[in-house]
Protein backbone atom coordinates (compact mmCIF):
# COMPACT_ATOMS: atom_id res chain seq x y z
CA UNK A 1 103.37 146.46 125.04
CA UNK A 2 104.87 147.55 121.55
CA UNK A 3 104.66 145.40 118.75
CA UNK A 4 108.64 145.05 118.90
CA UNK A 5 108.59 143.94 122.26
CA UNK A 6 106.03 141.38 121.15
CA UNK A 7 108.09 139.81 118.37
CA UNK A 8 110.91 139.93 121.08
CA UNK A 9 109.19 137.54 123.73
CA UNK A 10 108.27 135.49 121.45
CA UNK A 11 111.54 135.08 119.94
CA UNK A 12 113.56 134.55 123.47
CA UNK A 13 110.38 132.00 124.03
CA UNK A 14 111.05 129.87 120.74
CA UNK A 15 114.81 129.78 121.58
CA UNK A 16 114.21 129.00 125.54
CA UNK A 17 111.73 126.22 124.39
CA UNK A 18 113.92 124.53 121.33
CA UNK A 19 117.16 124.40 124.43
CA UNK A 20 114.72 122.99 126.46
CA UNK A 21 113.85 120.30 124.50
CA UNK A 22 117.14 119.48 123.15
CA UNK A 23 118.73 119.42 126.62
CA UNK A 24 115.62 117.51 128.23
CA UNK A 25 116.22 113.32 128.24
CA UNK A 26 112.59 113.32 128.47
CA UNK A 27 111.79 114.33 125.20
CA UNK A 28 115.31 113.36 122.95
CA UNK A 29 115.25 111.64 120.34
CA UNK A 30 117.56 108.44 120.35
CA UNK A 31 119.62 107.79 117.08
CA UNK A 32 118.46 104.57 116.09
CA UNK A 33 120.39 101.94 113.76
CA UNK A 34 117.51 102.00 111.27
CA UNK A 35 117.91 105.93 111.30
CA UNK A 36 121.25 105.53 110.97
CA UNK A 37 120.51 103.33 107.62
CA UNK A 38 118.08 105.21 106.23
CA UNK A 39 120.17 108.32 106.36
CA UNK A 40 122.96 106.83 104.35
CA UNK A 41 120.43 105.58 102.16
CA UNK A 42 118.91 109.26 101.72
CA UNK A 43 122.95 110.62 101.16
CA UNK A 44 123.01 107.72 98.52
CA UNK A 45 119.63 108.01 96.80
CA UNK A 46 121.00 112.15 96.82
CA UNK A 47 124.72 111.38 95.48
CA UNK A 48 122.63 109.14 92.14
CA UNK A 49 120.35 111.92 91.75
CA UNK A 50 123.35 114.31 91.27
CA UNK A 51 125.16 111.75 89.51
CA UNK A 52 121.75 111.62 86.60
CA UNK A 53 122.44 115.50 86.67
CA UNK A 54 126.29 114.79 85.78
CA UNK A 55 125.38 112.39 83.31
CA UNK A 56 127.73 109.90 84.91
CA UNK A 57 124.66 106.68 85.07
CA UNK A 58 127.02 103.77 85.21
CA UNK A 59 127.92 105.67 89.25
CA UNK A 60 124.47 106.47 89.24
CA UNK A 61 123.12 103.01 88.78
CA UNK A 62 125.69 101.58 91.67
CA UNK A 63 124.53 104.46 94.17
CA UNK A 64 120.79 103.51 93.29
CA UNK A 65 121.60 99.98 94.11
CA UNK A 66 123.41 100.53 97.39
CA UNK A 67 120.66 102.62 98.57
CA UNK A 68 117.80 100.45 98.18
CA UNK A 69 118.12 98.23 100.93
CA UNK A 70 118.70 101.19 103.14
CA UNK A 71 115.85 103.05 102.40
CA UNK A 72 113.47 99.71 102.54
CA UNK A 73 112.85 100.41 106.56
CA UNK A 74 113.14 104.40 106.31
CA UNK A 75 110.22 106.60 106.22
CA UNK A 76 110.59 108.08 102.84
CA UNK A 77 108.80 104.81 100.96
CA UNK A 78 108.87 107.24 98.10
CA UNK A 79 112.36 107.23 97.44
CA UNK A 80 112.99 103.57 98.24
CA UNK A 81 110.05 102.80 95.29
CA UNK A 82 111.78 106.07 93.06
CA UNK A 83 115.23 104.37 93.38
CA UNK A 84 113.79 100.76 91.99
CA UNK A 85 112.19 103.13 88.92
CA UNK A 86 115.42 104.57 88.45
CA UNK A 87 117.23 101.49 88.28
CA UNK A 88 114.52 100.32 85.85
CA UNK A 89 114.86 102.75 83.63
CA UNK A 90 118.91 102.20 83.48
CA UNK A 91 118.31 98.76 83.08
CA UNK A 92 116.26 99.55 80.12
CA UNK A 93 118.49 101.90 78.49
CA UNK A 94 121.18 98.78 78.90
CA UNK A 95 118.59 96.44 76.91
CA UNK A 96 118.39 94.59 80.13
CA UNK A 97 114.82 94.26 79.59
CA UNK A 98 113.54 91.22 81.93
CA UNK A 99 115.54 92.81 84.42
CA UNK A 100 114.03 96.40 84.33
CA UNK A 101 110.61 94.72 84.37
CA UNK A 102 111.36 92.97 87.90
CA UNK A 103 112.65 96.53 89.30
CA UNK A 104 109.25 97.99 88.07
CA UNK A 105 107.61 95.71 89.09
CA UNK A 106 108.99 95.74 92.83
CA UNK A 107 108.46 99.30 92.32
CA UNK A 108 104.84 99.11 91.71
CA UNK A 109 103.89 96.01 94.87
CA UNK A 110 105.90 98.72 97.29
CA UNK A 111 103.79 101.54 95.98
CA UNK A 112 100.66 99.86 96.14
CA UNK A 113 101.31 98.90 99.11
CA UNK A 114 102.29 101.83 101.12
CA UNK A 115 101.56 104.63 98.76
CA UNK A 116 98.50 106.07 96.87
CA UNK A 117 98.15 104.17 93.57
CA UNK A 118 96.60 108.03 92.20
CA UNK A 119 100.84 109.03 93.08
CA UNK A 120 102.23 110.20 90.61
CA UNK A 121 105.15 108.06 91.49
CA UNK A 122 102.69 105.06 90.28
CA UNK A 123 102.04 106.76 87.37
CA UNK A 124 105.90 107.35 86.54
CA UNK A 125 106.20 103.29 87.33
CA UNK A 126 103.46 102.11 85.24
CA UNK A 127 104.61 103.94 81.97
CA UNK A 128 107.97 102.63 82.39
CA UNK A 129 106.87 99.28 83.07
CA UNK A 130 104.36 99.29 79.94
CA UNK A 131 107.26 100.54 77.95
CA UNK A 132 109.33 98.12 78.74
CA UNK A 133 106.65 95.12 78.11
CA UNK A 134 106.32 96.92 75.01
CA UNK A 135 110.24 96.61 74.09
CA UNK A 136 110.03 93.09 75.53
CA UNK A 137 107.70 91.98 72.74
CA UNK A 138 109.32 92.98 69.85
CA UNK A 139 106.22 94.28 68.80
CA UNK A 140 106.31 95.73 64.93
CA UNK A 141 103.94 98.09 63.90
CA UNK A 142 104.48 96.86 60.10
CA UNK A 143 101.39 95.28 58.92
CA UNK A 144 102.40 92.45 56.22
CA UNK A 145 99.31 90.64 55.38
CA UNK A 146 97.64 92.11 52.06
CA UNK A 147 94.74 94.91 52.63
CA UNK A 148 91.34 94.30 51.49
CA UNK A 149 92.25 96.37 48.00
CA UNK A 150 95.09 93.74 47.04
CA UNK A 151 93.07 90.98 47.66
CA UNK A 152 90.65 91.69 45.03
């Protein structure tokens, strides 16, 4: 047998095989509700990413927030915890503090809990969520009481 012939058989095999299974009840794959869901949610989470790229966050922001509860039950934990960081970090930009700290913090209890905390995803939530404790505080760097020179 030629090495043509070869590739040939195997392709007419891969194509016999991939009807089979699609045509087979045995082995379909029923469209469930929740798939349903977490599609949309994946089109949404998709739609605020482009939306970031646009610059257009105010659509953004609503798409993030529409997708969340979608993707809560999908597979892709990832982007159900990446759309609470994103909403975070609008938040944040809007001064909303407190509430950017609650999406971070939702963020990072989903992560921990069905992701690796060495992610980089639980990286990305941490430093947002520090950040944002740091706003929260009002922390100023300037140091007011008199050095050890001016005391003197």
């Amino acid at each position: 047998m030629k090495k043509n012939d070869i590739y040939f058989t195997n392709f007419i095999f891969v194509i016999i095989f991939n009807l089979f299974i699609l045509v087979s009840p045995t082995y379909a794959i029923p469209l469930q509700a929740t798939d349903l869901k977490s599609n949309e949610g994946l089109m949404l989470f998709n739609k605020a990413k482009e939306a970031i790229d646009k610059k257009d966050y105010d659509t953004s922001y609503n798409l993030y927030l529409k997708a969340i509860p979608l993707l809560e039950d999908s597979n892709d934990i990832a982007k159900y915890c990446e759309a609470y960081i994103e909403v975070g970090v609008m938040l944040h930009w809007k001064n909303e503090i407190d509430k950017a700290i609650r999406y971070y913090l939702k963020a990072k209890k989903a992560i921990e809990k069905n992701l690796s905390q060495d992610s980089y995803l639980y990286g990305i939530c941490l430093l947002n969520l520090s950040s944002s404790i740091y706003d929260k505080r009002d922390i100023c760097l300037l140091y007011t009481s008199p050095s050890p020179r001016d005391r003197g």
